[in-house]
C-alpha atoms as a PDB file:
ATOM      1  CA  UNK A   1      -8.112   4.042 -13.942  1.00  0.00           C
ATOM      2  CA  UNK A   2      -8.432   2.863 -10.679  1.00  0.00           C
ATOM      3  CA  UNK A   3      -6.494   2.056  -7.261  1.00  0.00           C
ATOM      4  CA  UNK A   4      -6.364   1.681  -3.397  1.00  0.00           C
ATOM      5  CA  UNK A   5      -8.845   3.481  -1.799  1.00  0.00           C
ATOM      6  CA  UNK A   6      -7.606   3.232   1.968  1.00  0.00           C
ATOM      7  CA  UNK A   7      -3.716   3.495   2.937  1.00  0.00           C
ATOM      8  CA  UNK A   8      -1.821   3.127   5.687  1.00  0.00           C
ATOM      9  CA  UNK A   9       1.766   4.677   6.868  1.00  0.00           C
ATOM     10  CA  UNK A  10       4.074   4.738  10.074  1.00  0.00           C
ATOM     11  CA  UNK A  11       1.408   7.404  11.888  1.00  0.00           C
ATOM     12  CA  UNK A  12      -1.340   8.084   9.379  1.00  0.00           C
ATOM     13  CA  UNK A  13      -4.419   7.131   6.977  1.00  0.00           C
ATOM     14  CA  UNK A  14      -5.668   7.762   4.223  1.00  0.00           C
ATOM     15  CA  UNK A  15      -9.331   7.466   2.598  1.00  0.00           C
ATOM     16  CA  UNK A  16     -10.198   8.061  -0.713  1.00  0.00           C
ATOM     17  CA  UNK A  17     -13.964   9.683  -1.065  1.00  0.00           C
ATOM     18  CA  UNK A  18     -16.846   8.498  -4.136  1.00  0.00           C
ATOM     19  CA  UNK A  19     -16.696  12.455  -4.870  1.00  0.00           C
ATOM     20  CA  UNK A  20     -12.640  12.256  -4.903  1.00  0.00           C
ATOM     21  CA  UNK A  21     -11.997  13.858  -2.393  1.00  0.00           C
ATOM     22  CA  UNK A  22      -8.981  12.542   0.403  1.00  0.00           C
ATOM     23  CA  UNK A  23      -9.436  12.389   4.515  1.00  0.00           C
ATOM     24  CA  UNK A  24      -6.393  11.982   6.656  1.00  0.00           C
ATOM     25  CA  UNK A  25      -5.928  11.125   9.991  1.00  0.00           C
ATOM     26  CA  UNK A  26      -2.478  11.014  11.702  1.00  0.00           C
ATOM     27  CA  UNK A  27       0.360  12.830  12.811  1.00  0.00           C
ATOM     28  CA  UNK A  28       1.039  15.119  10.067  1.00  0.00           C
ATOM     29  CA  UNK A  29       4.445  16.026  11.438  1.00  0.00           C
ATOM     30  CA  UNK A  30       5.449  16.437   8.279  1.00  0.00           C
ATOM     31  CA  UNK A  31       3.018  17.606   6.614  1.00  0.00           C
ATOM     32  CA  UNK A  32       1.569  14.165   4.665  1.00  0.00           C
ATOM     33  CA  UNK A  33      -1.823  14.339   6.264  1.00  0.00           C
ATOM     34  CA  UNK A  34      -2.261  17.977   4.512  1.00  0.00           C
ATOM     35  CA  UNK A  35      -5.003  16.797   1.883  1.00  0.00           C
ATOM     36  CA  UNK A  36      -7.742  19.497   2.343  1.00  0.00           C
ATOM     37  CA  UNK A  37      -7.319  20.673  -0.892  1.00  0.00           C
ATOM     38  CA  UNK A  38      -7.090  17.707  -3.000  1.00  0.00           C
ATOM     39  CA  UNK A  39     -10.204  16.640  -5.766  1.00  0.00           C
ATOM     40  CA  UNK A  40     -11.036  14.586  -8.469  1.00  0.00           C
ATOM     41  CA  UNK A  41      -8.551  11.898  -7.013  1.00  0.00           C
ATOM     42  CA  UNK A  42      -8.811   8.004  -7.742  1.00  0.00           C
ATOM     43  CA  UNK A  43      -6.216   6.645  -5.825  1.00  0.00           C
ATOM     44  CA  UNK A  44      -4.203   7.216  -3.021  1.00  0.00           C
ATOM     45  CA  UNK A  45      -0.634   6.162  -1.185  1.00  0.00           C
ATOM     46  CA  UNK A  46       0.993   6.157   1.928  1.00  0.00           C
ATOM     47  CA  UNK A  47       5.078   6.303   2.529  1.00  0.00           C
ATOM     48  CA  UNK A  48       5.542   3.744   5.350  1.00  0.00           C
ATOM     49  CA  UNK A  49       8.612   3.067   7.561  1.00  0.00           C
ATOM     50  CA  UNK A  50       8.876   0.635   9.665  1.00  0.00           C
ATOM     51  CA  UNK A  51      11.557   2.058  12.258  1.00  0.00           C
ATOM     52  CA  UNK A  52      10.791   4.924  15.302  1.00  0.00           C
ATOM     53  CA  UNK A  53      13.991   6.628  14.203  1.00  0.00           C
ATOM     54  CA  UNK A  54      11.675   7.939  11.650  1.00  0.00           C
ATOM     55  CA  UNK A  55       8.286   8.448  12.811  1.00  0.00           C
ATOM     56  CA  UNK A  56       7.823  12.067  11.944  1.00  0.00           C
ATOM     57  CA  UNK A  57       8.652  11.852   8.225  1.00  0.00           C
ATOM     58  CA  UNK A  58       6.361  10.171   5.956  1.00  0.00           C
ATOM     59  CA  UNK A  59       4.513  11.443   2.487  1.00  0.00           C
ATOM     60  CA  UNK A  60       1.139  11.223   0.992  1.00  0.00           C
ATOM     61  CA  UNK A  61       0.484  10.667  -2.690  1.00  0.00           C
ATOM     62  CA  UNK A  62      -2.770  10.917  -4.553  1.00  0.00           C
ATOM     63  CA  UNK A  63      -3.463  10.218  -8.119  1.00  0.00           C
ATOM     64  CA  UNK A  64      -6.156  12.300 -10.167  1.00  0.00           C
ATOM     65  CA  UNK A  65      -8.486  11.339 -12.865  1.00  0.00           C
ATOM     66  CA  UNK A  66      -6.715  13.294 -15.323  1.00  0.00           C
ATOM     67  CA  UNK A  67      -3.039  11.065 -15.028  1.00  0.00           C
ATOM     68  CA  UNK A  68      -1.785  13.870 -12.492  1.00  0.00           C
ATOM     69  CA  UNK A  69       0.025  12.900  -9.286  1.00  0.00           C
ATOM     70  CA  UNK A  70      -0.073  15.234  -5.692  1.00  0.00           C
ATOM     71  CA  UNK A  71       2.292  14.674  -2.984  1.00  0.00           C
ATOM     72  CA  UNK A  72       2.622  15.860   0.274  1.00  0.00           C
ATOM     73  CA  UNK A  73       4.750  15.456   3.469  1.00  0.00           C
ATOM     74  CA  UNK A  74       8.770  14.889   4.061  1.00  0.00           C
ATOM     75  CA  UNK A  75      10.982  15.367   0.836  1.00  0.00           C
ATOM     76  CA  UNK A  76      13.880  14.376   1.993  1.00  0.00           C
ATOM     77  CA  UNK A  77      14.524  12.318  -1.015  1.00  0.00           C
ATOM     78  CA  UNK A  78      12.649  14.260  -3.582  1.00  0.00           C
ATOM     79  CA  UNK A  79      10.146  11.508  -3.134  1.00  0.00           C
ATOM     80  CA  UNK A  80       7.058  13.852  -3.436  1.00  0.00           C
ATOM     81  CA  UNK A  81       8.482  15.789  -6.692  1.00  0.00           C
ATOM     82  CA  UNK A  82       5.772  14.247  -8.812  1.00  0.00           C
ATOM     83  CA  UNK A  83       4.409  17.161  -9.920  1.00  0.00           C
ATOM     84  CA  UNK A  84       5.235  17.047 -13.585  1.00  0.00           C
ATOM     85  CA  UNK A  85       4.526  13.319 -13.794  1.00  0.00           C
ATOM     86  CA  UNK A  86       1.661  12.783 -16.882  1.00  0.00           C
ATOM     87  CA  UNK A  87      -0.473   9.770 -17.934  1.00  0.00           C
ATOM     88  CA  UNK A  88      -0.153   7.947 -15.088  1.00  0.00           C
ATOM     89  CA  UNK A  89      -2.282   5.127 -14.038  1.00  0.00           C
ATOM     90  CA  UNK A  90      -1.714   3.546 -10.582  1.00  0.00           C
ATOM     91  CA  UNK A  91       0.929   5.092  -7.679  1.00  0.00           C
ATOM     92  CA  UNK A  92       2.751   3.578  -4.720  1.00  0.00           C
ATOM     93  CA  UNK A  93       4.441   4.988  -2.003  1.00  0.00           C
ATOM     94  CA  UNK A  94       7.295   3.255  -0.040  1.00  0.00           C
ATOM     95  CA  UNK A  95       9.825   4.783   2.587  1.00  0.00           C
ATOM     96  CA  UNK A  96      11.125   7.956   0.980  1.00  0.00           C
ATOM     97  CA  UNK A  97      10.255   6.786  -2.435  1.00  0.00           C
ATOM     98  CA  UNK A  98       7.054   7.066  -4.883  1.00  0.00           C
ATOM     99  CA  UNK A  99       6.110   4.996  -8.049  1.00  0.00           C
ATOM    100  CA  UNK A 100       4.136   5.838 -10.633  1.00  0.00           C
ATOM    101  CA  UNK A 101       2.326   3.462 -13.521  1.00  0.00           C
ATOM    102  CA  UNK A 102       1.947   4.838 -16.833  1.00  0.00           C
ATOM    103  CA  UNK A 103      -0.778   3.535 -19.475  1.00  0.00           C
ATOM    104  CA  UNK A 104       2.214   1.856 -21.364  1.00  0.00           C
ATOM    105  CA  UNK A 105       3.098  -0.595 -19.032  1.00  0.00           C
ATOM    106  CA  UNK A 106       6.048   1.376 -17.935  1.00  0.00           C
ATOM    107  CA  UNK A 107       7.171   3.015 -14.316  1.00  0.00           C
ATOM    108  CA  UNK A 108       7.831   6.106 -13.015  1.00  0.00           C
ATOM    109  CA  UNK A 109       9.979   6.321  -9.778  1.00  0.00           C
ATOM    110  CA  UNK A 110      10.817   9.470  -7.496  1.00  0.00           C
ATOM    111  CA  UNK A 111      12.785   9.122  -4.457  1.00  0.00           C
ATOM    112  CA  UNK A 112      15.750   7.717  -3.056  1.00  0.00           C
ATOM    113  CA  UNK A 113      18.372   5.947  -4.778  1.00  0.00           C
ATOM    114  CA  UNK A 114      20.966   3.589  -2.919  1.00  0.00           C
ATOM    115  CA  UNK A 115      18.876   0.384  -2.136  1.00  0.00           C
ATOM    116  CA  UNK A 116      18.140   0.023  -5.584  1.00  0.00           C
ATOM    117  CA  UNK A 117      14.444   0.215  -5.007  1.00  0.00           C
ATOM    118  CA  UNK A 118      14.072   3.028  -7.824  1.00  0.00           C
ATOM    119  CA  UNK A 119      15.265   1.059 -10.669  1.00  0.00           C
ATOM    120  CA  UNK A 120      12.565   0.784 -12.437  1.00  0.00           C
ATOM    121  CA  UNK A 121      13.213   1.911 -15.632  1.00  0.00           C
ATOM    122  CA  UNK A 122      13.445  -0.986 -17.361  1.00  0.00           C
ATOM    123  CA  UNK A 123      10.718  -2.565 -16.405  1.00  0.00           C
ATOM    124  CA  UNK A 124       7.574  -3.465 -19.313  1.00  0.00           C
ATOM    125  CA  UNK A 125       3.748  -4.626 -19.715  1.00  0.00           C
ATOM    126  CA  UNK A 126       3.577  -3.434 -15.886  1.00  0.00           C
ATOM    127  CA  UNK A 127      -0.279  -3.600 -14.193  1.00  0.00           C
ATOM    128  CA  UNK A 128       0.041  -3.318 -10.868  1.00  0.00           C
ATOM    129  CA  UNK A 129       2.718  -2.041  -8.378  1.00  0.00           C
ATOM    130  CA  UNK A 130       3.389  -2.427  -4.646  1.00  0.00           C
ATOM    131  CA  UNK A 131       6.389  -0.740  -2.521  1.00  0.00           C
ATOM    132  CA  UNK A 132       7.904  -1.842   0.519  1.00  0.00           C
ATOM    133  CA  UNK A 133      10.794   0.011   3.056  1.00  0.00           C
ATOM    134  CA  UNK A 134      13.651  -0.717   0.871  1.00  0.00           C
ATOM    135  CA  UNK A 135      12.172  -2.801  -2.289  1.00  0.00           C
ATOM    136  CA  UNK A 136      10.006  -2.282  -5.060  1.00  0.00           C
ATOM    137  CA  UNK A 137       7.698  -4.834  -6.752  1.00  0.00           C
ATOM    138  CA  UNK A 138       5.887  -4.841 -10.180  1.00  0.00           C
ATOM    139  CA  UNK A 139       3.363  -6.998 -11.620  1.00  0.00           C
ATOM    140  CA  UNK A 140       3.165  -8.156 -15.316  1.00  0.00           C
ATOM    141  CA  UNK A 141       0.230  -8.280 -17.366  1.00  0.00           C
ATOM    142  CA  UNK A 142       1.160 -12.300 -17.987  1.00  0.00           C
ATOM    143  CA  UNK A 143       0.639 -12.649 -13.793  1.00  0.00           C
ATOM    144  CA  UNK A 144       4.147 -12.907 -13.188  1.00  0.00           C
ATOM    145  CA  UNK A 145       6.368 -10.521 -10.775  1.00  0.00           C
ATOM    146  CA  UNK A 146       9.286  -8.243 -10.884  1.00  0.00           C
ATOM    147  CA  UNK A 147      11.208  -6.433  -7.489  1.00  0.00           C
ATOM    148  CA  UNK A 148      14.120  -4.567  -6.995  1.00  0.00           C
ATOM    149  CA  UNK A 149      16.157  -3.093  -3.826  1.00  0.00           C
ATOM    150  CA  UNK A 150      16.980  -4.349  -0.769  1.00  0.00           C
ATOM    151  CA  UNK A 151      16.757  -8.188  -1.068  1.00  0.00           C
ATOM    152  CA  UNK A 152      18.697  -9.027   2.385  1.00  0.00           C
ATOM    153  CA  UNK A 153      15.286 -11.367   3.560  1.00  0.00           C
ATOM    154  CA  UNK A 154      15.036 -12.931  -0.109  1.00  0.00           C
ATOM    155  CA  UNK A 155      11.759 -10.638  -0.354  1.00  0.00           C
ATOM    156  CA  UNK A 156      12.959 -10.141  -4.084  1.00  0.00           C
ATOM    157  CA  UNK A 157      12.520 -13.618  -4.850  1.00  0.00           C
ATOM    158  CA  UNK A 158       9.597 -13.281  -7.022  1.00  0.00           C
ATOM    159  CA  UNK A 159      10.882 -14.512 -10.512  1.00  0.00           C
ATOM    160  CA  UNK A 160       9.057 -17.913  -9.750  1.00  0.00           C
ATOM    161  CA  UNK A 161       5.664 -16.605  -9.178  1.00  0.00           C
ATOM    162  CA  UNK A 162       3.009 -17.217 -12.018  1.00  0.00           C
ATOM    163  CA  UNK A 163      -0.886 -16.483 -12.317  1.00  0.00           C
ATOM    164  CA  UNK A 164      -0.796 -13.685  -9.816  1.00  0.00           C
ATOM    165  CA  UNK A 165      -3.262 -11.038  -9.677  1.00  0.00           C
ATOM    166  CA  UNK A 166      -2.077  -8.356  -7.374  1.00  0.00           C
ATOM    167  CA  UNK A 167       1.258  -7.456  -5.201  1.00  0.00           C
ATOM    168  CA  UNK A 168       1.905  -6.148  -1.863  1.00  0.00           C
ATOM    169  CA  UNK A 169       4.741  -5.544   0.165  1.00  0.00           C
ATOM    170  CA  UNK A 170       6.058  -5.396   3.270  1.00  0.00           C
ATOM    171  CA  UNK A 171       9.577  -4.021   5.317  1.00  0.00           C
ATOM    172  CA  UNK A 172      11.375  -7.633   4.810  1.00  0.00           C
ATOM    173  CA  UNK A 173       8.871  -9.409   2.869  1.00  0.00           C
ATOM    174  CA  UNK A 174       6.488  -9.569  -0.551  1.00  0.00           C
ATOM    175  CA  UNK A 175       3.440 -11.057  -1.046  1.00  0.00           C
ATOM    176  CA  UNK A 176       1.428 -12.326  -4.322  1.00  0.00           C
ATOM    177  CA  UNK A 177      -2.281 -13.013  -4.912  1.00  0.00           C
ATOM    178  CA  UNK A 178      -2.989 -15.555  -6.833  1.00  0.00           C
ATOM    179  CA  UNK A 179      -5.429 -15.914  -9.273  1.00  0.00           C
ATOM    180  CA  UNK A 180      -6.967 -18.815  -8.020  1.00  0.00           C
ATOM    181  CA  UNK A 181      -7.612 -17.063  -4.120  1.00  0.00           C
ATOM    182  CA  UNK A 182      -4.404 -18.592  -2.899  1.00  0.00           C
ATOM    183  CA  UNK A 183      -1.820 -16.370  -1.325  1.00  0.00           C
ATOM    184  CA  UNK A 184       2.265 -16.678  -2.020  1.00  0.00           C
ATOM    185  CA  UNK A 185       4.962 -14.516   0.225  1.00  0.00           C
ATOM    186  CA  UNK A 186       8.620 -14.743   0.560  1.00  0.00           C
ATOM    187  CA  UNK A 187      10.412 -13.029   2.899  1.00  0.00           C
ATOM    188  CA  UNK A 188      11.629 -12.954   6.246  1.00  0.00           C
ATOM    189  CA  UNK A 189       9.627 -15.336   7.946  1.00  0.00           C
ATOM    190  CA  UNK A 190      10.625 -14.603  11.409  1.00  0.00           C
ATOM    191  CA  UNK A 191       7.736 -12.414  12.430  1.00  0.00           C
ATOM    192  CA  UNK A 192       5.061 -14.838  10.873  1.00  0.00           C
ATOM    193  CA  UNK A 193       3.847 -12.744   8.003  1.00  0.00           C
ATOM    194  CA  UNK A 194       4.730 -15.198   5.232  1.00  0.00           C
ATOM    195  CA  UNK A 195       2.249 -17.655   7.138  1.00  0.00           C
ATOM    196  CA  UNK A 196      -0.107 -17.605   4.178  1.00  0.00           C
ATOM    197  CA  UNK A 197      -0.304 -21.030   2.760  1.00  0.00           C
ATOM    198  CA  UNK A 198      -3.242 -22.136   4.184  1.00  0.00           C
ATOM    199  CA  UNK A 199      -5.515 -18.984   3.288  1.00  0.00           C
ATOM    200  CA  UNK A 200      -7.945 -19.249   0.352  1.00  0.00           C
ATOM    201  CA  UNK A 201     -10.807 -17.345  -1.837  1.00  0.00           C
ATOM    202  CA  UNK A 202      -8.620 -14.227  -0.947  1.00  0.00           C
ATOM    203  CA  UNK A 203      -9.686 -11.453  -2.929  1.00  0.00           C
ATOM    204  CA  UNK A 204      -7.704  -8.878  -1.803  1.00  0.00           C
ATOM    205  CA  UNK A 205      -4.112  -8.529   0.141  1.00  0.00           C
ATOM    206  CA  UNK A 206      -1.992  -5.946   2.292  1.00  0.00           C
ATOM    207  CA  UNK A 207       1.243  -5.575   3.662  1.00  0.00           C
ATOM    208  CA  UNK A 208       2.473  -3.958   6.802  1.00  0.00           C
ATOM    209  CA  UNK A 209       6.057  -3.951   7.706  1.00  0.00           C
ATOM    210  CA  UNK A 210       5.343  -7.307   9.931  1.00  0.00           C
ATOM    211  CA  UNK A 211       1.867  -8.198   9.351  1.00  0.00           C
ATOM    212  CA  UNK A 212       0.162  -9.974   5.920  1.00  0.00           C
ATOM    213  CA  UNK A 213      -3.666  -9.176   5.558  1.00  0.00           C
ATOM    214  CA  UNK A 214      -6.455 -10.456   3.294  1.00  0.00           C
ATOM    215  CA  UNK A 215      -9.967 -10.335   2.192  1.00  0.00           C
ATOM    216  CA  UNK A 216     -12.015 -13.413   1.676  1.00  0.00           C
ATOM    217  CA  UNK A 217     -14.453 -13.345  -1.169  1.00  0.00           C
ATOM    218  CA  UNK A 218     -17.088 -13.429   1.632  1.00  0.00           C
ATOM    219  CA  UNK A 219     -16.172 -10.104   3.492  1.00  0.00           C
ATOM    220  CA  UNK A 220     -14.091 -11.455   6.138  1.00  0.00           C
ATOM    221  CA  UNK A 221     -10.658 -10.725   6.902  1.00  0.00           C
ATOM    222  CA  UNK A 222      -7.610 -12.691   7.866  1.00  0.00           C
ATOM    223  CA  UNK A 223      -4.100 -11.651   8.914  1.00  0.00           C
ATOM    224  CA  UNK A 224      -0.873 -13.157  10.539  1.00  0.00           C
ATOM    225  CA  UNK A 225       2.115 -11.530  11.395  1.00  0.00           C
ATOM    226  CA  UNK A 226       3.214  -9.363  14.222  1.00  0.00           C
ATOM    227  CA  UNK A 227       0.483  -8.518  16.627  1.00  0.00           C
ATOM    228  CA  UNK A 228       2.177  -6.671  19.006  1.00  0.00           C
ATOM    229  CA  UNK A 229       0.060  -3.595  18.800  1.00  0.00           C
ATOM    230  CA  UNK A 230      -3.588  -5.808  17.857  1.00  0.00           C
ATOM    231  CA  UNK A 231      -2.834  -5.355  13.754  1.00  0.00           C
ATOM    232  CA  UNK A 232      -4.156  -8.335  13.554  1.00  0.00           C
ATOM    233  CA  UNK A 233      -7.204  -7.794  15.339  1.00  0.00           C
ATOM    234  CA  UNK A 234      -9.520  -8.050  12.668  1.00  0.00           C
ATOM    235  CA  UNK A 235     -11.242 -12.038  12.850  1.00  0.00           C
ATOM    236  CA  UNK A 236     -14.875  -9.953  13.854  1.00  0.00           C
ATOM    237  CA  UNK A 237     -14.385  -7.305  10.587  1.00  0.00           C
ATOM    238  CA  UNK A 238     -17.417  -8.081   8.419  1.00  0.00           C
ATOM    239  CA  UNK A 239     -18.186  -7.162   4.977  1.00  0.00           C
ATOM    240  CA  UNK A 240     -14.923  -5.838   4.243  1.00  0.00           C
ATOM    241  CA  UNK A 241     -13.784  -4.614   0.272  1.00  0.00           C
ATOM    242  CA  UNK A 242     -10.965  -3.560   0.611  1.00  0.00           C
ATOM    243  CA  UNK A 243      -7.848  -2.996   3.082  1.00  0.00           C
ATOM    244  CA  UNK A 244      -4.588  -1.242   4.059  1.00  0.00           C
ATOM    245  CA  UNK A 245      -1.781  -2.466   6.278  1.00  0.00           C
ATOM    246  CA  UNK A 246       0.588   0.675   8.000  1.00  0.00           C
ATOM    247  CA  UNK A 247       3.711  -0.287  10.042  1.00  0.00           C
ATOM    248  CA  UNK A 248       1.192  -1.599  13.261  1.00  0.00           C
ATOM    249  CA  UNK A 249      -2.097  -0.651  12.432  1.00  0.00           C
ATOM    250  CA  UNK A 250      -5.046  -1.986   9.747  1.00  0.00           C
ATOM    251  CA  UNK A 251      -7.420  -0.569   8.130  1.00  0.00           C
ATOM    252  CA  UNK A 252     -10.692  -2.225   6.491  1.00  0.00           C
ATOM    253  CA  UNK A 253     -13.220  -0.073   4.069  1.00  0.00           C
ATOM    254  CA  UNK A 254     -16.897  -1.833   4.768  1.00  0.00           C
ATOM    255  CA  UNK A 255     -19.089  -2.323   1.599  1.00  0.00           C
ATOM    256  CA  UNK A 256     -21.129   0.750   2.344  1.00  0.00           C
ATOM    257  CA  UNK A 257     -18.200   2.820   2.614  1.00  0.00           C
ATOM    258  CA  UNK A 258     -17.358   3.076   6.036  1.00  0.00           C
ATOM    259  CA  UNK A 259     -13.990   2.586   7.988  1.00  0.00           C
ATOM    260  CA  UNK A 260     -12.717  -0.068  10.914  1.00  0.00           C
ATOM    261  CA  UNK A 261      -9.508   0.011  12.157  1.00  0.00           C
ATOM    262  CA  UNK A 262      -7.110  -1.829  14.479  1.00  0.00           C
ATOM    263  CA  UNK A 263      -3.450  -1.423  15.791  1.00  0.00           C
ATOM    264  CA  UNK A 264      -1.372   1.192  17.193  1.00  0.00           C
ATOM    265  CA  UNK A 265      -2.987   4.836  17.542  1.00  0.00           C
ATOM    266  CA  UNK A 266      -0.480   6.816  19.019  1.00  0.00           C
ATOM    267  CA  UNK A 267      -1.030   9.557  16.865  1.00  0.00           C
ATOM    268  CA  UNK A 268      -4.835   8.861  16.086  1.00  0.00           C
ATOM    269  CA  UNK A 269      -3.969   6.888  12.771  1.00  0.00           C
ATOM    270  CA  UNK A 270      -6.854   4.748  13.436  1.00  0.00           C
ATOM    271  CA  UNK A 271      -9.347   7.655  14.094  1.00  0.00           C
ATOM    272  CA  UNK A 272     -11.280   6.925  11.264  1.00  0.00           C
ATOM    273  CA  UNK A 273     -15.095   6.172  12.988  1.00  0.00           C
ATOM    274  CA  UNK A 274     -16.052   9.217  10.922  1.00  0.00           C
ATOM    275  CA  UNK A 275     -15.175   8.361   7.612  1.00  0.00           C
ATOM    276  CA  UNK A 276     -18.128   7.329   5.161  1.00  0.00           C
ATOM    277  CA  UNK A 277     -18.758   7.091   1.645  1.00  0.00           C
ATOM    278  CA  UNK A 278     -14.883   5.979   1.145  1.00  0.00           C
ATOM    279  CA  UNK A 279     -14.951   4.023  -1.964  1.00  0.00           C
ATOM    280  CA  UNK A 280     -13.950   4.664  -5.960  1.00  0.00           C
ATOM    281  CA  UNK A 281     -15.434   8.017  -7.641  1.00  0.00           C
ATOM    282  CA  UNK A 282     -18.170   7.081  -9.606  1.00  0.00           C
END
């Protein structure tokens, strides 16, 4: 069991700690940067949204070595009523909704319900999971991709895709790593964040609502997309792992388990020059 250990909202971060413990940094308006308290956590999630109407109402989710999920933050959707959830393998947080992966391929979904995002019931053989504002995307364990929700930008279209390795997703757009280091995205292509075509030996991927990011197999990082606020700033990051993409800021984890970050810090999102030993528990 295993899963991000960095993540990224509207107005806050999250770091996951070798001992399991969480660090936040953030707003906390609402209440998602209130994390003191959590332990023995392997993974953690970020609600995002990608509009200022919202700003002050996001969620935190962490998952714990025994299958159990925590939330904190806005529950205006009943998005952080996870606390009965058991078994569970992998969560993802999207705007006012959470996801949870449980160890028989099936998916768990708390939040709201009109875009569609949280039908996820039927859904089988899922690995991996990745949720944007209004959609919700699942990998298979044959690499190929499922989404639901909002699909106004065609960032649903992912019935094509084959041989993918991870998901991420974005406010209008999805993106798919490939087994082979090449990077796939569909979308809304306006803002340049489907601009992937040309990036290889990507390891890992993000999504912010208007930004695409990736790690090379050598430690460096790439991203395109929106720039607006320098979240996509990050052509000097070295020795990179892993990363997280909020609305306008990025986050990197180093390979000794420090933090970099770039992008908007309005409300000190991207104070994170203390962090250290952020990584998986041991």
């Amino acid at each position: 069991m295993s899963g991000p250990v960095v993540a990224a909202g509207r107005r806050h971060s999250l770091g996951l700690r070798a001992d399991g413990a969480v660090v936040a940094a953030g707003a906390g308006t609402s209440g998602e940067c209130r994390v003191e308290g959590w332990t023995r956590m392997v993974a953690v999630a970020a609600g995002n949204v990608h509009t200022a109407r919202n700003t002050g109402r996001s969620h935190s989710v962490g998952l714990r070595a025994d299958g159990t999920v925590s939330a904190t933050g806005w529950n205006g959707d009943g998005q952080c009523d996870v606390g009965s959830w058991r078994g569970v393998t992998l969560v993802a947080a999207g705007w006012r909704r959470t996801l949870g992966l449980l160890g028989d391929g099936t998916v768990l979904a708390a939040g709201r319900l009109h875009e569609g995002a949280c039908d996820v019931s039927g859904w089988r053989e899922i690995v991996g999971l990745a949720c944007g504002d209004w959609h919700s995307v699942g990998l298979r364990a044959d690499g190929t991709a499922v989404a639901v929700g909002n699909d106004r930008r065609g960032q649903c279209a992912v019935h094509g895709w084959r041989d993918v390795a991870a998901v991420a997703a974005g406010y209008l757009h999805t993106v798919g790593l490939a087994g082979d280091g090449r990077v796939l995205a569909v979308g809304d292509r306006s803002t340049g964040a489907c601009d992937v075509d040309a990036w290889r030996d990507v390891v890992a991927v993000a999504a912010g609502s208007y930004h695409t990011v990736g790690v090379t197999a050598a430690g460096r990082v790439v991203a395109v997309g929106s720039n607006d606020f320098g979240q996509c700033d990050v052509a000097d990051w070295r020795r990179i792992v892993a990363v997280a993409a909020g609305s306008t800021h990025t986050l990197g984890v180093r390979a000794d388990g420090t933090v970099v970050a770039t992008g908007a810090n309005e409300s000190h999102q991207c104070d994170v020059a203390g962090w250290d030993t952020i990584g998986p528990p041991a």
